[in-house]
PDB file of N, CA and C in Angstrom:
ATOM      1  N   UNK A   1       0.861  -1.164   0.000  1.00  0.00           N
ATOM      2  CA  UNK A   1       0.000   0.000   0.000  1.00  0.00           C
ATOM      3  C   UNK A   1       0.901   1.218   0.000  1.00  0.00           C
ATOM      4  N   UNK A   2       0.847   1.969  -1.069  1.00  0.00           N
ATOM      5  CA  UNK A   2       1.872   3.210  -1.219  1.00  0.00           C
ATOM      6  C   UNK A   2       1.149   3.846  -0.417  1.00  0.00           C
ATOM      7  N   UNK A   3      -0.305   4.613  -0.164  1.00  0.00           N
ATOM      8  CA  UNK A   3      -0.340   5.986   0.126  1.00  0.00           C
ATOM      9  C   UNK A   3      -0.689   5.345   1.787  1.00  0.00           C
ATOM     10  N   UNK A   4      -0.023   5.888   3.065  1.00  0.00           N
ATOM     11  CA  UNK A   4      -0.287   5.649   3.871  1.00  0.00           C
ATOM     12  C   UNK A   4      -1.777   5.840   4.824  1.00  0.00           C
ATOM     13  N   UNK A   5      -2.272   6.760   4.274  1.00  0.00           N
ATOM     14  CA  UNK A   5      -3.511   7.559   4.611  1.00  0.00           C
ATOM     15  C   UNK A   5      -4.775   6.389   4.310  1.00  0.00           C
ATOM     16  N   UNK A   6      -4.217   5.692   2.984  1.00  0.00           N
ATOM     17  CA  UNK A   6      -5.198   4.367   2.925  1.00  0.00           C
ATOM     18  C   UNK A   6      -4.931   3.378   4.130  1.00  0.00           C
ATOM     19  N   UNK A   7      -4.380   3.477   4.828  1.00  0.00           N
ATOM     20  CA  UNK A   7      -4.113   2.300   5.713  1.00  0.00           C
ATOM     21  C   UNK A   7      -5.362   2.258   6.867  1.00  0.00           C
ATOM     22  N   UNK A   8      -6.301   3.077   6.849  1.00  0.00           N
ATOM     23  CA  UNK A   8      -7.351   2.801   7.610  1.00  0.00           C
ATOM     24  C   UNK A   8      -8.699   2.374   6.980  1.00  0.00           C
ATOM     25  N   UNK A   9      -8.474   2.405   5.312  1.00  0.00           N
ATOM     26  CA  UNK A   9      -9.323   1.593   4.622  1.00  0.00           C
ATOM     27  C   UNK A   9      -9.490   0.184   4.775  1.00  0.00           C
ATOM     28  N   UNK A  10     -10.456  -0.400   4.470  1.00  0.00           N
ATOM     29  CA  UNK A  10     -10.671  -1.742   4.026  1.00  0.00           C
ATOM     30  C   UNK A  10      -9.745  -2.139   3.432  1.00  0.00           C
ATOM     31  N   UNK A  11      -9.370  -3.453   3.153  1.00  0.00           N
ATOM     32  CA  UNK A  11      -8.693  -4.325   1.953  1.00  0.00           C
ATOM     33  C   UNK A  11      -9.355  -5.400   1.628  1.00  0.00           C
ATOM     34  N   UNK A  12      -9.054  -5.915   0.591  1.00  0.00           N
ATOM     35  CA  UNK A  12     -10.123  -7.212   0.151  1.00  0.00           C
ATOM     36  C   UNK A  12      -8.844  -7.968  -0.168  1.00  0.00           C
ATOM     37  N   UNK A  13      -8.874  -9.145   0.132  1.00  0.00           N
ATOM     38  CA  UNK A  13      -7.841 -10.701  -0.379  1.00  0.00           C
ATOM     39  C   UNK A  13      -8.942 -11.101  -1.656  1.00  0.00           C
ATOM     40  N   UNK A  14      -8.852 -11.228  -2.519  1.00  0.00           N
ATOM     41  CA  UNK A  14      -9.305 -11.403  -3.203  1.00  0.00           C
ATOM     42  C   UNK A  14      -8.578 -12.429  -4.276  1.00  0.00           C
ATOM     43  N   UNK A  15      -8.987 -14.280  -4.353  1.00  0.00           N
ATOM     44  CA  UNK A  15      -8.021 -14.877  -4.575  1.00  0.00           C
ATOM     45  C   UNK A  15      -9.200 -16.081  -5.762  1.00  0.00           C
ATOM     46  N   UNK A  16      -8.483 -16.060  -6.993  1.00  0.00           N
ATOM     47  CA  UNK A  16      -9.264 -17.151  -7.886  1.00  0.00           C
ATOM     48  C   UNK A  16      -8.534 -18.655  -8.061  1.00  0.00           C
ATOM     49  N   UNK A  17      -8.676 -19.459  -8.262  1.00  0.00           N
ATOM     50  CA  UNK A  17      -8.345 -20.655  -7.982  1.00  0.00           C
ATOM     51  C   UNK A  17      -9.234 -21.490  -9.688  1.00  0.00           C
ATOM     52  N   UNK A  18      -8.276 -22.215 -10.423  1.00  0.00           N
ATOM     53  CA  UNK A  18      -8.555 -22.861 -11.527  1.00  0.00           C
ATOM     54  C   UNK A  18      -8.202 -24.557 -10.744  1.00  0.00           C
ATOM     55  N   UNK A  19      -9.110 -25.089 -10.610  1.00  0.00           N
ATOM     56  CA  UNK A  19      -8.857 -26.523  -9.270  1.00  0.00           C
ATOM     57  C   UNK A  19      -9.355 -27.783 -10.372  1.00  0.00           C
ATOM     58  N   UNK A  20      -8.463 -28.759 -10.552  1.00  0.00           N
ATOM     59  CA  UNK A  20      -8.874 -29.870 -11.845  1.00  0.00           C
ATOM     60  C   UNK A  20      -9.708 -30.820 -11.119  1.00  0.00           C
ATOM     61  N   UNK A  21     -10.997 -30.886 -11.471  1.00  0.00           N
ATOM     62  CA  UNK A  21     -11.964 -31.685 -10.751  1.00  0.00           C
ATOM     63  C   UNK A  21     -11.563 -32.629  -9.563  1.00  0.00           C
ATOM     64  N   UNK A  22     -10.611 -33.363  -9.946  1.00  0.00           N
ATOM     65  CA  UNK A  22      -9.981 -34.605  -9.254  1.00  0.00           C
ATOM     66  C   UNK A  22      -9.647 -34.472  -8.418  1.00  0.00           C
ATOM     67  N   UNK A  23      -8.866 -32.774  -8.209  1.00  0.00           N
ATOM     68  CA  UNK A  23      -8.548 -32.360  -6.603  1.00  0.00           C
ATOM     69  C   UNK A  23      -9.555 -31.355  -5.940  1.00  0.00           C
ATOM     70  N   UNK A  24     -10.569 -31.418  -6.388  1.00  0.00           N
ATOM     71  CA  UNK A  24     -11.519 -30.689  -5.759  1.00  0.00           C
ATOM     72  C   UNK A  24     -12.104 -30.874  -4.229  1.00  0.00           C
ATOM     73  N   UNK A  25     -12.381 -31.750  -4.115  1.00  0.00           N
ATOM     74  CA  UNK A  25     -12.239 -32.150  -2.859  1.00  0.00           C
ATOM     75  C   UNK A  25     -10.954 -31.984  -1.864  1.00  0.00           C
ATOM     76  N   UNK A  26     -10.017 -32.470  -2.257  1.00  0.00           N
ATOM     77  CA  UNK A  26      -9.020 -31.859  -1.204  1.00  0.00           C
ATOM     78  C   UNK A  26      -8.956 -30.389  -1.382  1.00  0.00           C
ATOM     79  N   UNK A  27      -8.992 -29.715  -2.317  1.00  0.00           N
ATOM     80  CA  UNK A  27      -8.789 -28.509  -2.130  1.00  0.00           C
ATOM     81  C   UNK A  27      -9.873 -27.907  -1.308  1.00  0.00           C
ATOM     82  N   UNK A  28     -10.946 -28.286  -1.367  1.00  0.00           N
ATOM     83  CA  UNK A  28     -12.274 -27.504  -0.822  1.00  0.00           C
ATOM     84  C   UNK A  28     -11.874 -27.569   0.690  1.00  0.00           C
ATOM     85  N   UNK A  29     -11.313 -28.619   0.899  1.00  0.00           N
ATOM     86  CA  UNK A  29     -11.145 -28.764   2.455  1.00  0.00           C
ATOM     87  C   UNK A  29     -10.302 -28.402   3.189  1.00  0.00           C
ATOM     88  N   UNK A  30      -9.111 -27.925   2.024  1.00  0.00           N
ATOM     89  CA  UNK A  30      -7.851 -27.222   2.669  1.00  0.00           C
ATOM     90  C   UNK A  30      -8.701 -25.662   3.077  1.00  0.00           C
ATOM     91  N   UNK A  31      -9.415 -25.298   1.898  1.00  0.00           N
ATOM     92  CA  UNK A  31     -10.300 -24.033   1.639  1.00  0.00           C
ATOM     93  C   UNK A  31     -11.006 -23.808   3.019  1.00  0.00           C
ATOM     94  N   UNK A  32     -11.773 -24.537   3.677  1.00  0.00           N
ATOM     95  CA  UNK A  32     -12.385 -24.641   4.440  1.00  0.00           C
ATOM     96  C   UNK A  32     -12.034 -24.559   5.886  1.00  0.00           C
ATOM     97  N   UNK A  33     -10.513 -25.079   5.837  1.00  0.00           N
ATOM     98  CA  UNK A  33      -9.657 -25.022   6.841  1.00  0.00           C
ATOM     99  C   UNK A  33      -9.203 -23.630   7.001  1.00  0.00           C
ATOM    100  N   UNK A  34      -8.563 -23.168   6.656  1.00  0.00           N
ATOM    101  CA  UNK A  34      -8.474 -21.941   6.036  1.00  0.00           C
ATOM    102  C   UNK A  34      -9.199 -20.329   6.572  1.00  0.00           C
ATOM    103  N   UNK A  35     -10.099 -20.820   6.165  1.00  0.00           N
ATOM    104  CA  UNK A  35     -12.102 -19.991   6.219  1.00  0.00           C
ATOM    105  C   UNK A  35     -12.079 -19.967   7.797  1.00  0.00           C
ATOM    106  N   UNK A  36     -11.971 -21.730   8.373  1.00  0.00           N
ATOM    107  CA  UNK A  36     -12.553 -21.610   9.577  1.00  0.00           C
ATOM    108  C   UNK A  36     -11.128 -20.547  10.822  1.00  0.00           C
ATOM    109  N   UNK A  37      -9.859 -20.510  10.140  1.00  0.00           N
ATOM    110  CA  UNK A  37      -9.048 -20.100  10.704  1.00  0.00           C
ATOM    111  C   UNK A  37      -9.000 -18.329  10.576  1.00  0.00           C
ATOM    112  N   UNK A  38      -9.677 -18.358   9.645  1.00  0.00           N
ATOM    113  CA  UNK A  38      -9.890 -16.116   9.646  1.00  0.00           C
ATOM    114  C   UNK A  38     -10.881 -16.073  10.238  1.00  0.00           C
ATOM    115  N   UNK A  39     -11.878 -16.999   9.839  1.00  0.00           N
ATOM    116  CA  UNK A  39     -13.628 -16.206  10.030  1.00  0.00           C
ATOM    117  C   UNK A  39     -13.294 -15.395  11.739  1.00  0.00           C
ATOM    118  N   UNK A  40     -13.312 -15.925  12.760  1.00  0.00           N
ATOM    119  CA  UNK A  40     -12.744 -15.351  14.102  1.00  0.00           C
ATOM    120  C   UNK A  40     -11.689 -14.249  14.183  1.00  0.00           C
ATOM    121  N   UNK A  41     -11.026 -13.986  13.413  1.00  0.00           N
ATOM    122  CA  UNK A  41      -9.583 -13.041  13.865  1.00  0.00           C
ATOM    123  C   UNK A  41     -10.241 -11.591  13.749  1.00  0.00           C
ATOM    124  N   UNK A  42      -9.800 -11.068  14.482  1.00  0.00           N
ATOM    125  CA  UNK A  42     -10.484  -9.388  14.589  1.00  0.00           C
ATOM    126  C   UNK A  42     -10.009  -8.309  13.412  1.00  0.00           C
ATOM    127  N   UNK A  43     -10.867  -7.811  12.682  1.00  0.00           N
ATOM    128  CA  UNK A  43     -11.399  -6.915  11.565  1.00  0.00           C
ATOM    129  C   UNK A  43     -11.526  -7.834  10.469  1.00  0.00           C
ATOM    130  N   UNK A  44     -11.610  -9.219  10.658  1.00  0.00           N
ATOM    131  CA  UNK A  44     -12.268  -9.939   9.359  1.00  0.00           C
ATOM    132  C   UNK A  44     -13.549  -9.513   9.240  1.00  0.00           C
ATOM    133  N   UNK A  45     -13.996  -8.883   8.445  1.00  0.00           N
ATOM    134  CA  UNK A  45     -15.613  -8.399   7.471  1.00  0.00           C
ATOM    135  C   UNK A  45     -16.423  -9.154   7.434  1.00  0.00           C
ATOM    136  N   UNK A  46     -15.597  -9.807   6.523  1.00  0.00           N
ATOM    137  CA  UNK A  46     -16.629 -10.825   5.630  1.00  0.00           C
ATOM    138  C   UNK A  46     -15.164 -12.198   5.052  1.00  0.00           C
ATOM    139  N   UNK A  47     -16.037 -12.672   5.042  1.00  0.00           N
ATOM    140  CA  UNK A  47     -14.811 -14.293   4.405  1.00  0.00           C
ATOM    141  C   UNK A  47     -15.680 -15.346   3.130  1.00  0.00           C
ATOM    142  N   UNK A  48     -16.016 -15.005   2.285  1.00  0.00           N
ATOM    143  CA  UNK A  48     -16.598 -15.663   1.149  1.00  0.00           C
ATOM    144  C   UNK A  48     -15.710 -16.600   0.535  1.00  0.00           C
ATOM    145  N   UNK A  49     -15.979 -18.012   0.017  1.00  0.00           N
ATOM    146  CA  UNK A  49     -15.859 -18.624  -0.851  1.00  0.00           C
ATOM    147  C   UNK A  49     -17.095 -18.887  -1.936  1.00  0.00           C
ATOM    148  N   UNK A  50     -16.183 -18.278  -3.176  1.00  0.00           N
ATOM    149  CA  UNK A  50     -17.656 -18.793  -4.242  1.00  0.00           C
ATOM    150  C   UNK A  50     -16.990 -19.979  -5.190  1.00  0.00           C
ATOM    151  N   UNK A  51     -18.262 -20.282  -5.652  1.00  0.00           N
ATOM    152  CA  UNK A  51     -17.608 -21.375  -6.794  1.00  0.00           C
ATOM    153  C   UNK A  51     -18.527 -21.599  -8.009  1.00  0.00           C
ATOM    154  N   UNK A  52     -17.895 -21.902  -8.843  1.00  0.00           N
ATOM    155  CA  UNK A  52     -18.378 -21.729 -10.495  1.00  0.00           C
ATOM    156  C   UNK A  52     -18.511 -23.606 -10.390  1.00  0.00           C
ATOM    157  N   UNK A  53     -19.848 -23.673 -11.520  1.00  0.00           N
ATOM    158  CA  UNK A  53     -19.895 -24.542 -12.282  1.00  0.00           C
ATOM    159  C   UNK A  53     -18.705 -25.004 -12.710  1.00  0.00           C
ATOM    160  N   UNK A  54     -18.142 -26.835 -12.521  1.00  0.00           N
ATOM    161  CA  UNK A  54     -16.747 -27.103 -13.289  1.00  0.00           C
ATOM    162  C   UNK A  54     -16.884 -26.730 -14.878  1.00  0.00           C
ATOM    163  N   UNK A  55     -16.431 -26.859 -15.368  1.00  0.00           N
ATOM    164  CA  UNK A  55     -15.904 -26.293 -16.529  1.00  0.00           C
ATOM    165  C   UNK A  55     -14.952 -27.142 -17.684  1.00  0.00           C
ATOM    166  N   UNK A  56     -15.274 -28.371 -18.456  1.00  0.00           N
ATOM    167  CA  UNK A  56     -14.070 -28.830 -19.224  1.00  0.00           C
ATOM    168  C   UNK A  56     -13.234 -29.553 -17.674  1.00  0.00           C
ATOM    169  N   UNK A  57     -13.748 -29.745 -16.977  1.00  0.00           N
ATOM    170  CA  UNK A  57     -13.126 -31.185 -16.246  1.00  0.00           C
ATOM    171  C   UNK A  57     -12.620 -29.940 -15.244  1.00  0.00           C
ATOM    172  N   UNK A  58     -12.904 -28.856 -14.796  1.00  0.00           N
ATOM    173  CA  UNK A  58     -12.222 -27.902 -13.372  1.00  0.00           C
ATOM    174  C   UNK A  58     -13.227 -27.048 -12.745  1.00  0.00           C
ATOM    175  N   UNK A  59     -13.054 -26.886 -11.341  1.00  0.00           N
ATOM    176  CA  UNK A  59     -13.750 -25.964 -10.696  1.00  0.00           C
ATOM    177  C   UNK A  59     -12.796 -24.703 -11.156  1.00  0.00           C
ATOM    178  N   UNK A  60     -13.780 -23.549 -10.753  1.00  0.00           N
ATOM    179  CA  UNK A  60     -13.622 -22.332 -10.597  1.00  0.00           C
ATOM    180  C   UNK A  60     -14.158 -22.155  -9.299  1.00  0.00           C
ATOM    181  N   UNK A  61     -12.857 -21.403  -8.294  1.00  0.00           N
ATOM    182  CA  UNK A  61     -13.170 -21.116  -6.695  1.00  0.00           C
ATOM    183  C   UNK A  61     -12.506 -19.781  -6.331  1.00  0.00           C
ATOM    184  N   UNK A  62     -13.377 -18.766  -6.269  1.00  0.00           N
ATOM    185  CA  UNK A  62     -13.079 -17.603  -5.958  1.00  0.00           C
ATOM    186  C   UNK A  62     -13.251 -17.211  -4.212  1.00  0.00           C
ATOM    187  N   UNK A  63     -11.953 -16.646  -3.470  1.00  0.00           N
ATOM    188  CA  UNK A  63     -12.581 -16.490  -2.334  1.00  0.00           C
ATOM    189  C   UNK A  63     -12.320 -15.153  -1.777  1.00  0.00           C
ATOM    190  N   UNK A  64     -12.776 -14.467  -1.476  1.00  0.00           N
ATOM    191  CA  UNK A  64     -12.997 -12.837  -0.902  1.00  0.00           C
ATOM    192  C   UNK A  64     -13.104 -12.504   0.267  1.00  0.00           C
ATOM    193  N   UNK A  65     -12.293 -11.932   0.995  1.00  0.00           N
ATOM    194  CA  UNK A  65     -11.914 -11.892   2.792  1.00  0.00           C
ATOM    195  C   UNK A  65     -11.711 -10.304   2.554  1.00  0.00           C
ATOM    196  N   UNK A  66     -12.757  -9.652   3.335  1.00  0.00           N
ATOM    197  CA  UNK A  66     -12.381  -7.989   4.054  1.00  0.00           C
ATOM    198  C   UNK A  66     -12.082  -8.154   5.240  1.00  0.00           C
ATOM    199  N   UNK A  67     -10.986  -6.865   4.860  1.00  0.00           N
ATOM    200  CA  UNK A  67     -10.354  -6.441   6.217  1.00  0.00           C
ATOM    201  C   UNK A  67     -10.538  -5.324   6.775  1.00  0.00           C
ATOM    202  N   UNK A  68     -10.708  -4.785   7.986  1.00  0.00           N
ATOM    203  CA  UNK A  68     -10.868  -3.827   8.119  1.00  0.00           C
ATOM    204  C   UNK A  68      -9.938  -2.854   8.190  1.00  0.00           C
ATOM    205  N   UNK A  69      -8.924  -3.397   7.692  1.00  0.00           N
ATOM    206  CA  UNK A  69      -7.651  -2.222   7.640  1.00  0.00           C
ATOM    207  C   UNK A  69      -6.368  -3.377   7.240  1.00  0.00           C
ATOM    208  N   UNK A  70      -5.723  -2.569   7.023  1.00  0.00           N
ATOM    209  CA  UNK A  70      -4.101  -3.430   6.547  1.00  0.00           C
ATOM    210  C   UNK A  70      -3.317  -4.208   7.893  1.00  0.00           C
ATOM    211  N   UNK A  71      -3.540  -3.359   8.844  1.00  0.00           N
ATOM    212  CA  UNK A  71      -3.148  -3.972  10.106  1.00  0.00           C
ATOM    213  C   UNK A  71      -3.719  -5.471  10.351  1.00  0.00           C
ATOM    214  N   UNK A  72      -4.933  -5.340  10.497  1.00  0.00           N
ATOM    215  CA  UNK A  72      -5.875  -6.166  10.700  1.00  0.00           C
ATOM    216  C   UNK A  72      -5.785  -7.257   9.767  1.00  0.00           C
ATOM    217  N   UNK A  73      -5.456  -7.142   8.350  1.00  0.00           N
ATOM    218  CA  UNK A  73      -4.759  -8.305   7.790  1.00  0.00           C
ATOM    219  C   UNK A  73      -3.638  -8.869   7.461  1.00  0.00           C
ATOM    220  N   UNK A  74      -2.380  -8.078   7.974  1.00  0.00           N
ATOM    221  CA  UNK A  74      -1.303  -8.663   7.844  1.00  0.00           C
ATOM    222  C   UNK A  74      -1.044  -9.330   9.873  1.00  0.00           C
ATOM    223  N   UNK A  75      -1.984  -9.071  10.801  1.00  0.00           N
ATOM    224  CA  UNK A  75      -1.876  -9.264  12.008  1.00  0.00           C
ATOM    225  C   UNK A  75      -2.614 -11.000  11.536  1.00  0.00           C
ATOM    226  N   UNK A  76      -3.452 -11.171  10.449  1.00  0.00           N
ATOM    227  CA  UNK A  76      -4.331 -12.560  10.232  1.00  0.00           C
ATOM    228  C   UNK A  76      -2.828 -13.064   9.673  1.00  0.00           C
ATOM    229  N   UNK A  77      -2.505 -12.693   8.464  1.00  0.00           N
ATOM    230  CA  UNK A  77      -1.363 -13.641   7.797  1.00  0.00           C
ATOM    231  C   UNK A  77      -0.139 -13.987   8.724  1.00  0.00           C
ATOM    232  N   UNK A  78       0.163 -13.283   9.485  1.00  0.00           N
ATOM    233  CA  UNK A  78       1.284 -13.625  10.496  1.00  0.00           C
ATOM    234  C   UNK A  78       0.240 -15.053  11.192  1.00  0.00           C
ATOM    235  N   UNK A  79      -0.853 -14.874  11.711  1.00  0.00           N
ATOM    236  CA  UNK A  79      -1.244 -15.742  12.656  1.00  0.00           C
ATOM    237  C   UNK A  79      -1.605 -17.232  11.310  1.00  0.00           C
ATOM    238  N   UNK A  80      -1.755 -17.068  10.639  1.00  0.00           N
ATOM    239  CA  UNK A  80      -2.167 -18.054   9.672  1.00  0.00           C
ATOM    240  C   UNK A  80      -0.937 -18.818   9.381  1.00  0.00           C
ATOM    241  N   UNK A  81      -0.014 -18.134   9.117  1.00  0.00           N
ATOM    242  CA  UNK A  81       1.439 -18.690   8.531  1.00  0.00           C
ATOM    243  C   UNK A  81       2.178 -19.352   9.912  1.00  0.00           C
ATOM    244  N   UNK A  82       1.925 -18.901  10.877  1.00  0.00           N
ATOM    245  CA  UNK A  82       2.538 -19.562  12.178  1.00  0.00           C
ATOM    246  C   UNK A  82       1.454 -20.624  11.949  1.00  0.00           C
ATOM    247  N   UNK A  83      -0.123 -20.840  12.103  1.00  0.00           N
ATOM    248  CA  UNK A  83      -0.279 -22.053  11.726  1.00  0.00           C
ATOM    249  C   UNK A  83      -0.135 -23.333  10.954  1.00  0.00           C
ATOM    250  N   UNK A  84       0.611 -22.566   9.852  1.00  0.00           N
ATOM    251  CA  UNK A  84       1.135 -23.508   8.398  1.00  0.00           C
ATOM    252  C   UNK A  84       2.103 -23.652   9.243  1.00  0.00           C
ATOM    253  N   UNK A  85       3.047 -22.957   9.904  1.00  0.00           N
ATOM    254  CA  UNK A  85       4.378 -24.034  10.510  1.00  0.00           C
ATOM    255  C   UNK A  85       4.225 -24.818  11.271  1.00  0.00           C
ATOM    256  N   UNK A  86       3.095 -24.907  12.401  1.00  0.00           N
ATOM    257  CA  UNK A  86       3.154 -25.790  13.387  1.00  0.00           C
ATOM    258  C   UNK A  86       2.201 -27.186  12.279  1.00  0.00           C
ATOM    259  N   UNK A  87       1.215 -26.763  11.618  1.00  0.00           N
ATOM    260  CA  UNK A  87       0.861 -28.216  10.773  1.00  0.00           C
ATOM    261  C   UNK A  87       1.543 -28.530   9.640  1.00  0.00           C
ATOM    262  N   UNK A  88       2.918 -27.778   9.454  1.00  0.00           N
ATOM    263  CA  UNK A  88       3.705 -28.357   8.411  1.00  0.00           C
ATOM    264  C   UNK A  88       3.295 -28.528   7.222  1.00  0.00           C
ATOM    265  N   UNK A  89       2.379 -27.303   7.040  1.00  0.00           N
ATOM    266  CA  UNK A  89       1.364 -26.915   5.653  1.00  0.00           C
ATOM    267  C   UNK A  89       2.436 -26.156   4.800  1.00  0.00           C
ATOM    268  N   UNK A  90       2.568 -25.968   3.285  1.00  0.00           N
ATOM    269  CA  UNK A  90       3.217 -25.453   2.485  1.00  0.00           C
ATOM    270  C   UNK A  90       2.345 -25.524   1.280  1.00  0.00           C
ATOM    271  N   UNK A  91       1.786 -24.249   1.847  1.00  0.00           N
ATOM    272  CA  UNK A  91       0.663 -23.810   0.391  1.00  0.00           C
ATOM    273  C   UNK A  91       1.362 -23.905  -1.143  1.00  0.00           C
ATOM    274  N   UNK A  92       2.448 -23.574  -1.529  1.00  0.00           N
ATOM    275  CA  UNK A  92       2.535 -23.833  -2.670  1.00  0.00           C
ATOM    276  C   UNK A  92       2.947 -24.937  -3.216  1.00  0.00           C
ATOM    277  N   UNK A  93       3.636 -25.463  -2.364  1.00  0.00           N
ATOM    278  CA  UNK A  93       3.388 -26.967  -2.176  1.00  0.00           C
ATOM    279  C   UNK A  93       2.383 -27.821  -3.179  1.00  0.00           C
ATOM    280  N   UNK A  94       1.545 -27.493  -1.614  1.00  0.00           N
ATOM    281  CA  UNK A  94      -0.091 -28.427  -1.817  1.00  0.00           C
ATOM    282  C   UNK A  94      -0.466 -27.825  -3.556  1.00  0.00           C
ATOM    283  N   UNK A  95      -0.684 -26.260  -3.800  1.00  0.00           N
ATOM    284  CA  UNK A  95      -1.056 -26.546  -5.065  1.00  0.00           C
ATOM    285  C   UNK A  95      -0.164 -26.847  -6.047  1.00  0.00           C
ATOM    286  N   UNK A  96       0.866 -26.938  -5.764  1.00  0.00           N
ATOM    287  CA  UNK A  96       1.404 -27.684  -7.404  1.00  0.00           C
ATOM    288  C   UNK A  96       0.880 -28.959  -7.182  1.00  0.00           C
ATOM    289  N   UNK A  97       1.110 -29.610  -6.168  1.00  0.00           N
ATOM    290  CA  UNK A  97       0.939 -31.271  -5.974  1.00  0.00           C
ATOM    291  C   UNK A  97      -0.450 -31.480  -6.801  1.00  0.00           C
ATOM    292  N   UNK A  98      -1.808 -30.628  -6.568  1.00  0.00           N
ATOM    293  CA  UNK A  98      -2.321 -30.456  -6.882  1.00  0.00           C
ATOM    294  C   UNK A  98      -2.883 -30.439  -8.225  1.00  0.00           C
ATOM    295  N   UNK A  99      -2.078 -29.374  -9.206  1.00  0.00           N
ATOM    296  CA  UNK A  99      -2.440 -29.227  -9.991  1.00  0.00           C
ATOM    297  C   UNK A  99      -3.314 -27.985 -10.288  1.00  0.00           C
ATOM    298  N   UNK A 100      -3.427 -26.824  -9.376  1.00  0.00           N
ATOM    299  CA  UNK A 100      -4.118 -26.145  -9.132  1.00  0.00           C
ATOM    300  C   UNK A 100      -3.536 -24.843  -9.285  1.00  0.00           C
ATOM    301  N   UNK A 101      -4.307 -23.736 -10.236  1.00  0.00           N
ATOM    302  CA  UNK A 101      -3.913 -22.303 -10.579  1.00  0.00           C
ATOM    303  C   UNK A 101      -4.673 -21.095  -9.633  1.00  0.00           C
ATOM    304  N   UNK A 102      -3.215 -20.374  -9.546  1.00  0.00           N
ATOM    305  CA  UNK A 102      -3.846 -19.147  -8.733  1.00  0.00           C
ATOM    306  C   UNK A 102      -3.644 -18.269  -9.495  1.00  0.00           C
ATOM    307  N   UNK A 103      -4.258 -17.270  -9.516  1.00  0.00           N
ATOM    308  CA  UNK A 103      -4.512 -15.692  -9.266  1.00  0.00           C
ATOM    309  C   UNK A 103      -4.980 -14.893  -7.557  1.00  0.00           C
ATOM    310  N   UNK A 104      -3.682 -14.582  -7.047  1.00  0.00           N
ATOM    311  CA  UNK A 104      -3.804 -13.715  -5.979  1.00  0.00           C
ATOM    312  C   UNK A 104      -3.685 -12.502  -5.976  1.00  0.00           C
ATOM    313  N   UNK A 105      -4.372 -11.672  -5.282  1.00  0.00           N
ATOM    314  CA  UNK A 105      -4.397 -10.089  -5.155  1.00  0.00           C
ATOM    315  C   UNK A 105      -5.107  -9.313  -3.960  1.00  0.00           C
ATOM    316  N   UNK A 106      -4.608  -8.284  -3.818  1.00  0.00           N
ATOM    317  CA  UNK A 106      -5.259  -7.620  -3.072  1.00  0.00           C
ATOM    318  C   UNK A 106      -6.002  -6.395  -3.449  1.00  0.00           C
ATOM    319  N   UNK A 107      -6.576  -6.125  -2.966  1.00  0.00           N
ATOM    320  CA  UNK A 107      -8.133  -4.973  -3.934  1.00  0.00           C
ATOM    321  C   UNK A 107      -8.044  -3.767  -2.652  1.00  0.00           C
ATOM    322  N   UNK A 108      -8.339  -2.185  -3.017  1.00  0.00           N
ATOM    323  CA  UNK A 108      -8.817  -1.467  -1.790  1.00  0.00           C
ATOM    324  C   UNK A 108      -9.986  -1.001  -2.708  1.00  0.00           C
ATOM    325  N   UNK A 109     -11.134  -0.245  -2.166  1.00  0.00           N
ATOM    326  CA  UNK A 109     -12.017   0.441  -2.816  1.00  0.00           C
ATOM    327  C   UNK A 109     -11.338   1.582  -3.514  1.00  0.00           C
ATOM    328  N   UNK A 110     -12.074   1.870  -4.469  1.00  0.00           N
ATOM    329  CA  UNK A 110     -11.660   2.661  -5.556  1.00  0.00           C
ATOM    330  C   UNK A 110     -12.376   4.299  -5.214  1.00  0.00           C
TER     331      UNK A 110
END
């Protein structure tokens, strides 16, 4: 975030996922794991997962987490990533193993 003055805005995680049918299931559940580990942390908004009709043999899984400020979500990713170390999780890992495409980003209102 260049302009500092935004730092009391919202942010949106805003993350798409191309998932090949076959790992859909594990992925949904890593997804889910995930979900259940923000939904609680303080200035989470909102925590959406959507999902598209598969498509030619793949889901489409879009998931959308507000924050109520930048603090408030880099205070979640610190606490999330200390959980990937103690369960010996390695997100990029899991999706190559996978087979699974990202598009990650972060969004502020316009």
């Amino acid at each position: 975030m260049s302009d500092p003055s935004r730092a009391r805005y919202p942010v949106f995680r805003v993350d798409r996922f191309i998932v090949p049918e076959s790992a859909a299931e594990a992925f949904m559940r890593r997804v889910q794991r995930i979900q259940s580990l923000i939904d609680p942390l303080p200035g989470c908004r909102q925590n959406l997962v959507l999902t598209q009709a598969r498509d030619a043999g793949t889901l489409r899984v879009l998931t959308v987490v507000e924050w109520e400020t930048t603090a408030a979500m880099d205070a979640a990713r610190a606490y999330v990533q200390q959980q990937y170390a103690q369960e010996g999780f390695d997100p990029p890992a899991f999706m190559r193993q996978l087979g699974v495409e990202a598009d990650l980003g972060l969004y502020q209102p316009a």
